[in-house]
C-alpha atoms as a PDB file:
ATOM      1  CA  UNK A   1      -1.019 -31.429 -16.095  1.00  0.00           C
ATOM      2  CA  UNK A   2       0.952 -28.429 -17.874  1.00  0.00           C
ATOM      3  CA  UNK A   3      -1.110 -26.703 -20.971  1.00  0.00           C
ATOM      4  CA  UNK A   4       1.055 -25.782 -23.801  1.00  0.00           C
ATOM      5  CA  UNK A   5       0.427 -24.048 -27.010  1.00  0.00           C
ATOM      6  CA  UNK A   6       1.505 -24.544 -30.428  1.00  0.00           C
ATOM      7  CA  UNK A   7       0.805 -21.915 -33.727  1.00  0.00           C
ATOM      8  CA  UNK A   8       1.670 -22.988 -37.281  1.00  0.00           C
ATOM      9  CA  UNK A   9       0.909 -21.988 -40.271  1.00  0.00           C
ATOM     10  CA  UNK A  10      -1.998 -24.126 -42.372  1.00  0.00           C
ATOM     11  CA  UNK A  11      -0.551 -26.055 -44.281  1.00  0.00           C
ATOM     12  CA  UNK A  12       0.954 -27.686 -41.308  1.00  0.00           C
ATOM     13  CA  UNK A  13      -2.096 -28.095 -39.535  1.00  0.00           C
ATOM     14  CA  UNK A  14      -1.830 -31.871 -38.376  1.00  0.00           C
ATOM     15  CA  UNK A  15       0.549 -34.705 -37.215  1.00  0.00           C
ATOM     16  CA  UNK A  16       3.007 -33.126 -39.320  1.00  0.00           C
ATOM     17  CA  UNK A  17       3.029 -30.448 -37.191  1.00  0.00           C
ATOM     18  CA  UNK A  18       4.568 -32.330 -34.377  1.00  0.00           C
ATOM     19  CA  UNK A  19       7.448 -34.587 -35.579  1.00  0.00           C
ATOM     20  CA  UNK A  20      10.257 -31.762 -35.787  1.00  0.00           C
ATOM     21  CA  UNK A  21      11.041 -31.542 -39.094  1.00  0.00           C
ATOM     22  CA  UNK A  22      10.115 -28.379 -39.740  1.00  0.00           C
ATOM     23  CA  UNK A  23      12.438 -27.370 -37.248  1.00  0.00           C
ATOM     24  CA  UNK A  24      15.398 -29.653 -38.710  1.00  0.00           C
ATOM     25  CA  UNK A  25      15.940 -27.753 -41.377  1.00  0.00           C
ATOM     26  CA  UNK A  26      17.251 -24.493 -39.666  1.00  0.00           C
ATOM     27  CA  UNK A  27      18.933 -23.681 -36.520  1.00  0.00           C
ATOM     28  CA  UNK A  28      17.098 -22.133 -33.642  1.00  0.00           C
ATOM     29  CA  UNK A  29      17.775 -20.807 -30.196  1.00  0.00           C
ATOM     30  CA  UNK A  30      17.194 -24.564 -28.993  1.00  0.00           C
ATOM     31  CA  UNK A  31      18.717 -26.609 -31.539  1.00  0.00           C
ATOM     32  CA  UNK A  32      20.766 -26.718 -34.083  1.00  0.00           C
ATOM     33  CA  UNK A  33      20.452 -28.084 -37.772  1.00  0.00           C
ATOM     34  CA  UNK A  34      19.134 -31.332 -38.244  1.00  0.00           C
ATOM     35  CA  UNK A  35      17.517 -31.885 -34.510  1.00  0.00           C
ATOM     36  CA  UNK A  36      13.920 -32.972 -34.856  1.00  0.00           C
ATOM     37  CA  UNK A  37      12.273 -30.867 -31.959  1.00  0.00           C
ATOM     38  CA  UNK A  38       9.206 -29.505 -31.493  1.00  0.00           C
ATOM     39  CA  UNK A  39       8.355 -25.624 -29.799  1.00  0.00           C
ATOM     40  CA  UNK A  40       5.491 -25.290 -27.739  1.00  0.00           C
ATOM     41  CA  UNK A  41       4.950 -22.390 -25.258  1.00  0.00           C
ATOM     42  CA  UNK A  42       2.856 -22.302 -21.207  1.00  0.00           C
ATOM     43  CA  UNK A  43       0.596 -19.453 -23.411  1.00  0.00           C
ATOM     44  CA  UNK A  44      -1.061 -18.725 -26.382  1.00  0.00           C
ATOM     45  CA  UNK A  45       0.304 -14.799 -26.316  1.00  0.00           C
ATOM     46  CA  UNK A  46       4.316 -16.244 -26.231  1.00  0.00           C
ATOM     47  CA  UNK A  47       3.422 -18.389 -28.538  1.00  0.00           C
ATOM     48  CA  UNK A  48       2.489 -15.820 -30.711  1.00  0.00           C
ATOM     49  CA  UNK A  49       5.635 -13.510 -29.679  1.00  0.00           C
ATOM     50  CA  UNK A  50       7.804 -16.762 -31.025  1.00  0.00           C
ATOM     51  CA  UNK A  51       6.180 -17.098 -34.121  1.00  0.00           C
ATOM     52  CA  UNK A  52       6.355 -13.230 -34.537  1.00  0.00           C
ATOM     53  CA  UNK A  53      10.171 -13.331 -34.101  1.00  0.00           C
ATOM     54  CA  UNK A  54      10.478 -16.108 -36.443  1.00  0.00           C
ATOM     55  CA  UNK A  55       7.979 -14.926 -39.091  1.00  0.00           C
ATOM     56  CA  UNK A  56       8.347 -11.297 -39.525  1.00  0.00           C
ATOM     57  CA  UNK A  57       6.114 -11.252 -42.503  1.00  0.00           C
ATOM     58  CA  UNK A  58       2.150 -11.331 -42.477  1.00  0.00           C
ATOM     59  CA  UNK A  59       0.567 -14.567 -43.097  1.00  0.00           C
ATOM     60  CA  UNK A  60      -3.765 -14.637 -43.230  1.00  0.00           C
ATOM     61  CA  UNK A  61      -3.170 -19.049 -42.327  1.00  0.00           C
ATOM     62  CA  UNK A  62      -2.108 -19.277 -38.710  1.00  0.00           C
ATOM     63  CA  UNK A  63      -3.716 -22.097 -36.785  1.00  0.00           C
ATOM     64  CA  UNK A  64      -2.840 -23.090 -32.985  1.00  0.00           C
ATOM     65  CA  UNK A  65      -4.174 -25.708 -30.961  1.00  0.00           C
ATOM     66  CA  UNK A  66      -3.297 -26.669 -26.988  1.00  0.00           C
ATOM     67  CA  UNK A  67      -1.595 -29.474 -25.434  1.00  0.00           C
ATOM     68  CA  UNK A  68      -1.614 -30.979 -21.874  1.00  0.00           C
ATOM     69  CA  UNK A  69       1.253 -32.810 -21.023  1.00  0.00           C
ATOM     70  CA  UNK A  70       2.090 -34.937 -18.147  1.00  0.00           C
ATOM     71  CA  UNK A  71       4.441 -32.885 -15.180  1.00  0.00           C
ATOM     72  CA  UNK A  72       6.311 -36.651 -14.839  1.00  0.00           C
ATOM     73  CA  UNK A  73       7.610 -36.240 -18.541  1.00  0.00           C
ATOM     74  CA  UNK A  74       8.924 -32.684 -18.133  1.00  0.00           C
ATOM     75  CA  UNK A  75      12.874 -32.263 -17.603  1.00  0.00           C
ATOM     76  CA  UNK A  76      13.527 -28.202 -16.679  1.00  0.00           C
ATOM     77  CA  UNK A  77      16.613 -26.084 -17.348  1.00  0.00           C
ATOM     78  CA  UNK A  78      17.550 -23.447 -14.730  1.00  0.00           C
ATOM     79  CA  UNK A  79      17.800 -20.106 -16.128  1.00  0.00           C
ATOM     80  CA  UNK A  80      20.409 -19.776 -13.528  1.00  0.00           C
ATOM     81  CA  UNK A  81      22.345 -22.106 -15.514  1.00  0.00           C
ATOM     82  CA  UNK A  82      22.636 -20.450 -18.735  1.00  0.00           C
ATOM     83  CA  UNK A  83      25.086 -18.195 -19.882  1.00  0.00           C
ATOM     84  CA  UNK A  84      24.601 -14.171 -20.008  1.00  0.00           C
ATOM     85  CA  UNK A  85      23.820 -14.509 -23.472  1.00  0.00           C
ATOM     86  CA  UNK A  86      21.259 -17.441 -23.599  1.00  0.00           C
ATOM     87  CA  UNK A  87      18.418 -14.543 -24.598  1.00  0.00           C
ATOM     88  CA  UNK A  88      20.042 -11.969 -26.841  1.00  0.00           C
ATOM     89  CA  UNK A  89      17.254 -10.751 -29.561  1.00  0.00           C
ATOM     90  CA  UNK A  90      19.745 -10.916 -32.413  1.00  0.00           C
ATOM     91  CA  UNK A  91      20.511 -14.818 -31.823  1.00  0.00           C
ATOM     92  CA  UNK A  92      20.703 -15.467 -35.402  1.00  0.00           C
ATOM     93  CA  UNK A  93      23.633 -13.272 -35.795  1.00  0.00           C
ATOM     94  CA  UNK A  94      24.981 -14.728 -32.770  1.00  0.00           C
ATOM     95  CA  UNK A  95      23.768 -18.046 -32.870  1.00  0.00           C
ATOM     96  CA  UNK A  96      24.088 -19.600 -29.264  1.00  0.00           C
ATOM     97  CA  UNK A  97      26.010 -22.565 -29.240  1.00  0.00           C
ATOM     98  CA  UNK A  98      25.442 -23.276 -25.871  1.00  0.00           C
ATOM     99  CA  UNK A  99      21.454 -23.312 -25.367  1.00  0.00           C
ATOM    100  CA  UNK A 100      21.877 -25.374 -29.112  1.00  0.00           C
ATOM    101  CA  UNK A 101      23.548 -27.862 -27.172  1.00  0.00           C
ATOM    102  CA  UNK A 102      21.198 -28.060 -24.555  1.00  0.00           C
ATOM    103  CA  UNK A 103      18.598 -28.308 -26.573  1.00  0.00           C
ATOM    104  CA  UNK A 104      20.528 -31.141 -29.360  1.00  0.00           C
ATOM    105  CA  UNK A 105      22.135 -33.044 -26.101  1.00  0.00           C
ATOM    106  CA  UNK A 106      17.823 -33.228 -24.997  1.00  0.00           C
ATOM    107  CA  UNK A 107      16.678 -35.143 -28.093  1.00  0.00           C
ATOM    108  CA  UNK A 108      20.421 -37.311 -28.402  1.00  0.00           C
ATOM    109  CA  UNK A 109      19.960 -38.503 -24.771  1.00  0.00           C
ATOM    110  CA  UNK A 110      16.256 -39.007 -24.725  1.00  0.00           C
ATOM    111  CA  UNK A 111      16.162 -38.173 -21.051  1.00  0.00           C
ATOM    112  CA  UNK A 112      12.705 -37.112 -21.434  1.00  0.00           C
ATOM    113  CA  UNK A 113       9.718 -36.265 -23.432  1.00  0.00           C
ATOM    114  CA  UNK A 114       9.581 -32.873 -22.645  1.00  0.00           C
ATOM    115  CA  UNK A 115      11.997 -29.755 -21.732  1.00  0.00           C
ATOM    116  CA  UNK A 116      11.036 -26.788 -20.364  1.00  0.00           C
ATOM    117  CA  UNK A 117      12.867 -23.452 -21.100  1.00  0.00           C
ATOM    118  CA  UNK A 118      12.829 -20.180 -20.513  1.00  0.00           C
ATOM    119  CA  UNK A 119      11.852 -17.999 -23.276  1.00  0.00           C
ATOM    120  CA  UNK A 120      13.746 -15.113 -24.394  1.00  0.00           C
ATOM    121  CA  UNK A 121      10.500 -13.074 -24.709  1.00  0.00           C
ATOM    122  CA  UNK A 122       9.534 -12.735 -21.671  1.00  0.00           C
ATOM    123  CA  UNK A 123       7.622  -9.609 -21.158  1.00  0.00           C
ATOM    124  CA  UNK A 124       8.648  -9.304 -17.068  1.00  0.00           C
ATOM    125  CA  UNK A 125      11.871  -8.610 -16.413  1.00  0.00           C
ATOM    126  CA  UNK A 126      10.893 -10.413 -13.066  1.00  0.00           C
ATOM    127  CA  UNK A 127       9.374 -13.908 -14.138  1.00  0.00           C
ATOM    128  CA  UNK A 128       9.922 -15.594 -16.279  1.00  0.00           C
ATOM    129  CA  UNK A 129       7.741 -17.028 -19.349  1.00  0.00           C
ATOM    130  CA  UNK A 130       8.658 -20.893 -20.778  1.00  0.00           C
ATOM    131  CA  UNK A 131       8.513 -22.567 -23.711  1.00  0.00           C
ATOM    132  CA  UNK A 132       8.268 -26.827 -23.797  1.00  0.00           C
ATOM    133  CA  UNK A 133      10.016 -28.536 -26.745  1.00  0.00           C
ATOM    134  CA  UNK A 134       9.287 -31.699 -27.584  1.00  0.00           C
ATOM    135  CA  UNK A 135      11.154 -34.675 -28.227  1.00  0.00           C
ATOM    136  CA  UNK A 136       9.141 -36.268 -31.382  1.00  0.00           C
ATOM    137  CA  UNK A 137      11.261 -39.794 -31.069  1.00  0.00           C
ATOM    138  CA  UNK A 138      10.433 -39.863 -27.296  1.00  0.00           C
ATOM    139  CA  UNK A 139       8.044 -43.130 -26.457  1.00  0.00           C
ATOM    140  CA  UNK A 140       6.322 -40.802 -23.220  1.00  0.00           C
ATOM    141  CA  UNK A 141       5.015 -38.389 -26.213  1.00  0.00           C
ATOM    142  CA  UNK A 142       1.679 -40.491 -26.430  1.00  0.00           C
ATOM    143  CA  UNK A 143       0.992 -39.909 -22.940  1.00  0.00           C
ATOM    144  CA  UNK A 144       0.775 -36.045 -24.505  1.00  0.00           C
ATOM    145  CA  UNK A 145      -3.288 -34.965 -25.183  1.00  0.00           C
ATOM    146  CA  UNK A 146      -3.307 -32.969 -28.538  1.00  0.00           C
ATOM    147  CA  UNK A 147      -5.998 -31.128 -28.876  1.00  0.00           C
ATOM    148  CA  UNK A 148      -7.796 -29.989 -32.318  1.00  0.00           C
ATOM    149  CA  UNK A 149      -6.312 -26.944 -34.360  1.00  0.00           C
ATOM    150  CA  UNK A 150      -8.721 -23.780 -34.423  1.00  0.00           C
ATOM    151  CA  UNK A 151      -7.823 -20.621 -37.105  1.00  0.00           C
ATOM    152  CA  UNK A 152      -6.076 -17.602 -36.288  1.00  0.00           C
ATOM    153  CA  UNK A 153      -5.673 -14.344 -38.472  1.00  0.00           C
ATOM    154  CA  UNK A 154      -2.770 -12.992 -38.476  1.00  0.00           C
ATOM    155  CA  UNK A 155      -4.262  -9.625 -37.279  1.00  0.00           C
ATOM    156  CA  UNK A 156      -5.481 -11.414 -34.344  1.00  0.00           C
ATOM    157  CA  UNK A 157      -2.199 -13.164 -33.526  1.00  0.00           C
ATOM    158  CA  UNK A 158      -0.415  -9.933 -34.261  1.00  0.00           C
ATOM    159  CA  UNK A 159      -2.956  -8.460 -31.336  1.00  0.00           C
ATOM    160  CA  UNK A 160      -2.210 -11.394 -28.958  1.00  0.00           C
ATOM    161  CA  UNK A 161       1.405 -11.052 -28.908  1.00  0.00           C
ATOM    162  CA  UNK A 162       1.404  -7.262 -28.636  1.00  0.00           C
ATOM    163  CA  UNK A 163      -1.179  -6.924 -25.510  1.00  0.00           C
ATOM    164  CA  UNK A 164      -0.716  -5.468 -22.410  1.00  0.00           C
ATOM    165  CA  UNK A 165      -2.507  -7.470 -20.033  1.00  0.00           C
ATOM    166  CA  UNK A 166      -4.073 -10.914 -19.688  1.00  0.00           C
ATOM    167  CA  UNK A 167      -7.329  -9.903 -19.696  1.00  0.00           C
ATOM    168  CA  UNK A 168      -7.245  -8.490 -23.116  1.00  0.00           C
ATOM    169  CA  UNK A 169      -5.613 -11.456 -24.472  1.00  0.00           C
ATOM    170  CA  UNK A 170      -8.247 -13.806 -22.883  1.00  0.00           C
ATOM    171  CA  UNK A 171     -10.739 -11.673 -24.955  1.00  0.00           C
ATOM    172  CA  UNK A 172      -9.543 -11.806 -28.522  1.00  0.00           C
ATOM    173  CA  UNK A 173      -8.941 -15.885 -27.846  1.00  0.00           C
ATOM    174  CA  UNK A 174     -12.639 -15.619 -27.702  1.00  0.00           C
ATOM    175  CA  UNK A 175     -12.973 -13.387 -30.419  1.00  0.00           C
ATOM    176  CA  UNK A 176     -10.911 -15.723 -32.424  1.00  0.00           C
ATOM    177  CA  UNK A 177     -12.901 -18.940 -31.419  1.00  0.00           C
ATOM    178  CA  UNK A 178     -16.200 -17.111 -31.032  1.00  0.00           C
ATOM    179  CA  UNK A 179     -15.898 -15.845 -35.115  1.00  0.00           C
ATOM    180  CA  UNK A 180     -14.605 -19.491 -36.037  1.00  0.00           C
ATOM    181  CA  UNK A 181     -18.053 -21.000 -34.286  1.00  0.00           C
ATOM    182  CA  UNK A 182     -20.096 -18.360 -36.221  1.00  0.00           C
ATOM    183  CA  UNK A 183     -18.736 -19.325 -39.826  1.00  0.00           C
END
């Protein structure tokens, strides 16, 4: 079983948070317009560093919750495979065509429920970190266990994706949790 994390804002807090749409309605590294797909990432702290790069601004109504998907429904692209340019940082500019297609070819063909990437932020140069997007349509995405939303401040998420070390990550998730339980 593979964990997976997922952070959206509030007001997407629910099953709407996993059919795609959201994603539909503007290209990303993974798709391109009008693909339904999902992002989720193997931690909380790159899930965080994603949402960071695609929401710049400060928002108090974060919420994340985990996943645990099935190894069986997981199809994997080898970083190998990818061109040079598969992780610049200014990818909007640049839009990459080629990871796009990946990612649109994925939900067309229905191959599987699940494909595992790597992520552009990575913090080792050495290993690297992946994200799983789902394919909403896919019939194997019931066999996926969604588990319940919990808060995050933005302070805190803005902490997770900027720590060092593991450690200090694990901590303010318990912060997080621990001041949810408390209110």
């Amino acid at each position: 079983m593979i964990t997976t994390w997922r952070i959206v804002k509030l007001k997407y807090k629910g099953p709407d948070a996993f059919t795609g749409k959201g994603a539909a309605i503007r290209p990303g590294r993974w798709h391109s317009v009008g693909t339904c797909i999902v992002y989720t990432s193997e931690n909380l702290p790159l899930a965080a560093r994603e949402i960071k790069d695609l929401n710049p601004l400060p928002s108090t109504d974060w919420v994340f919750c985990s996943l645990d998907i099935p190894g069986d429904i997981v199809k994997e692209v080898d970083a190998s495979n990818l061109p040079p340019e598969w992780n610049r940082p200014d990818w909007r500019l640049y839009m990459p065509v080629a990871t796009q297609q990946i990612g649109d070819d994925f939900i067309q063909n229905g191959s599987a429920a699940v494909l595992r990437v790597p992520s552009a932020w990575s913090t080792s140069k050495t290993t690297l970190e992946h994200n799983y997007h789902l394919n909403p349509s896919h019939p194997d995405v019931a066999k996926i266990t969604f588990h319940p939303f919990f808060p995050l401040h933005s302070s805190v998420l803005d902490e997770i994706a900027d720590s060092p070390n593991e450690s200090q990550k694990l901590k303010l998730l318990i912060k997080t949790l621990t001041a949810e339980k408390t209110r």
